[in-house]
Protein backbone atom coordinates (compact mmCIF):
# COMPACT_ATOMS: atom_id res chain seq x y z
CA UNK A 1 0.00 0.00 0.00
CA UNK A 2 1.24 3.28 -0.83
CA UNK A 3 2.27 6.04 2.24
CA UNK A 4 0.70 9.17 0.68
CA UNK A 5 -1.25 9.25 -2.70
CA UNK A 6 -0.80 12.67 -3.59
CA UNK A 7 1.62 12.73 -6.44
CA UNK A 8 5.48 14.16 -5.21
CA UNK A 9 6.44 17.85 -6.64
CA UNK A 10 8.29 16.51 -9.91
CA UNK A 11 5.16 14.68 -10.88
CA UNK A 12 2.73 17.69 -10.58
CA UNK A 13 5.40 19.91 -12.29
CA UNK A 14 5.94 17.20 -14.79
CA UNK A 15 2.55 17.32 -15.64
CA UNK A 16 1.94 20.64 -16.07
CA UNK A 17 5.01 21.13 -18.65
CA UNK A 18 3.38 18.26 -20.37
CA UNK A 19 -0.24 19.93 -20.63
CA UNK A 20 1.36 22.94 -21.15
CA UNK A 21 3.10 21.28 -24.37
CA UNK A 22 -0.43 19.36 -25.07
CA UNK A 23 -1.37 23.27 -25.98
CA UNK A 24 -3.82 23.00 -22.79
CA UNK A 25 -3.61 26.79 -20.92
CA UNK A 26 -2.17 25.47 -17.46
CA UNK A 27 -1.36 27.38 -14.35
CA UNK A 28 0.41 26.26 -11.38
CA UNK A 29 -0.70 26.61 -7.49
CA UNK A 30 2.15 26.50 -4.99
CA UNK A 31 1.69 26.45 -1.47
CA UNK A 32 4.47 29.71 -0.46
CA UNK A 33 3.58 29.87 3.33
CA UNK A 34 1.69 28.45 5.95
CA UNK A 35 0.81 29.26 9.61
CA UNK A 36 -0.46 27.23 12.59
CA UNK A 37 -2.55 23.64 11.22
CA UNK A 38 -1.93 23.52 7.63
CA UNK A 39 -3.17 20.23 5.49
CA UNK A 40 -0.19 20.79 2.79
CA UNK A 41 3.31 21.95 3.62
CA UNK A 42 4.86 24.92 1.70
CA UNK A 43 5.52 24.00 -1.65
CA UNK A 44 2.77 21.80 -2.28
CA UNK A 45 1.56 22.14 -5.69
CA UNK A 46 -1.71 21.73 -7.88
CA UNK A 47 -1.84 22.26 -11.62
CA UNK A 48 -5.30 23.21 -13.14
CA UNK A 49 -6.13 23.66 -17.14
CA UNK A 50 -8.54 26.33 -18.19
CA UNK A 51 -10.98 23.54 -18.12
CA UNK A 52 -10.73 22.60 -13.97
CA UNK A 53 -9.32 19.76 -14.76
CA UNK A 54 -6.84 19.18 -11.29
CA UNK A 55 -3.53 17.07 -10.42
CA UNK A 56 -2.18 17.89 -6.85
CA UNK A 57 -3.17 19.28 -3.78
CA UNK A 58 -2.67 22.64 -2.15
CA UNK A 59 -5.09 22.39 0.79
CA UNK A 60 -8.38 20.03 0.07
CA UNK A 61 -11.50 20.06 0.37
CA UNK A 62 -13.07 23.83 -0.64
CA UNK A 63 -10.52 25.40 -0.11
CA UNK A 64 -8.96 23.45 -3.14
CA UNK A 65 -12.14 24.01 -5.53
CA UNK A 66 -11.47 28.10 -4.79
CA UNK A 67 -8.17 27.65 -5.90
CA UNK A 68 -8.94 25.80 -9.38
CA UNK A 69 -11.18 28.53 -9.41
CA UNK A 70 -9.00 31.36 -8.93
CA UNK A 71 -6.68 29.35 -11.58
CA UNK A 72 -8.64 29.35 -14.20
CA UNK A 73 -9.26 33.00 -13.91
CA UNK A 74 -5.48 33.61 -13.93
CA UNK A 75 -5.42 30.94 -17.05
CA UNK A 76 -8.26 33.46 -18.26
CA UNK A 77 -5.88 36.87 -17.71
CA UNK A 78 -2.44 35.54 -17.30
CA UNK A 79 -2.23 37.48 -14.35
CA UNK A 80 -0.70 35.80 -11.48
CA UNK A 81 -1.98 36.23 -7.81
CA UNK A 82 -1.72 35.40 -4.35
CA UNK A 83 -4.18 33.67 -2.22
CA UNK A 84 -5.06 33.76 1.59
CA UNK A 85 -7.12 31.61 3.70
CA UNK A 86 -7.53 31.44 7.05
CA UNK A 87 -9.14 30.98 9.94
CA UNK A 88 -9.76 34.47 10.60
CA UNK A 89 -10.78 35.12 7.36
CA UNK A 90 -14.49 34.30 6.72
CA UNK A 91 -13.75 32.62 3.40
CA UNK A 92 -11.94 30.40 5.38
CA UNK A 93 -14.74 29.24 7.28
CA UNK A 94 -17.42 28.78 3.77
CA UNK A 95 -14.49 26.77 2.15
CA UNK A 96 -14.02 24.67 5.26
CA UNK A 97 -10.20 26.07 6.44
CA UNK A 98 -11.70 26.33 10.17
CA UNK A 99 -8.60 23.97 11.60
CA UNK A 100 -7.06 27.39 13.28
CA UNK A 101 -4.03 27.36 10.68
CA UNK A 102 -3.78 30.06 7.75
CA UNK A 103 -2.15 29.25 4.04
CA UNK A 104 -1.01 31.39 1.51
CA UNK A 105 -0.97 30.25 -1.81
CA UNK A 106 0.34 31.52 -5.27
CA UNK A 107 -1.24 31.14 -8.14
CA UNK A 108 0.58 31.72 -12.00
CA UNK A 109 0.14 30.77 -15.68
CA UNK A 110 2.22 28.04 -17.33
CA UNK A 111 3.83 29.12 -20.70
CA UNK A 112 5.02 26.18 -22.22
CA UNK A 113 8.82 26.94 -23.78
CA UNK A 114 9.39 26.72 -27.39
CA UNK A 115 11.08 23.05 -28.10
CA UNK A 116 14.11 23.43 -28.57
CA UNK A 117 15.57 23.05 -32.56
């Protein structure tokens, strides 16, 4: 039986360079910082395609589905941005973060590179 089923880092970012080459608009969610109970550690990723279509995990539960949200708008304007939930953030309580701890996560488009020639 496996330890953890959420795919490691290299997977997710594997992914999105290869969805990003598919010609599907990606962006990338990383978990950049984290206070008090957190679900994911820093650096926790979660690639989305302008679609919703997820691999990853930043938080879980709702908190997750505002993220894919807020990705697909930044697909939308390729205009990164930063998100914050927390406990002390109401949110935070209708997407289900009420375990005390706070995350910050940052959300950016994918541009895949030209292959090389």
């Amino acid at each position: 039986m496996s330890q953890d089923s959420t795919p490691s880092t290299l997977d997710i970012l594997r992914t999105a360079e290869e969805w990003s080459k598919a010609g599907r608009r990606v962006a990338l969610a990383t978990v950049i910082d984290t206070w008090g109970s957190a679900p994911r550690p820093v650096g926790s990723h979660l690639v989305i395609d302008e679609d919703g279509n997820f691999e990853g995990s930043v938080s879980g539960g709702c908190v997750e589905g505002a993220v894919v949200s807020e990705a697909v708008d930044v697909i939308d304007t390729g205009k990164p941005t930063t998100l914050e939930f927390g406990v002390a953030d109401e949110t935070a309580w209708r997407v289900g973060l009420s375990c005390g701890g706070r995350i910050q996560v940052y959300v950016e488009p994918v541009v895949a590179s030209p292959a090389a020639g």
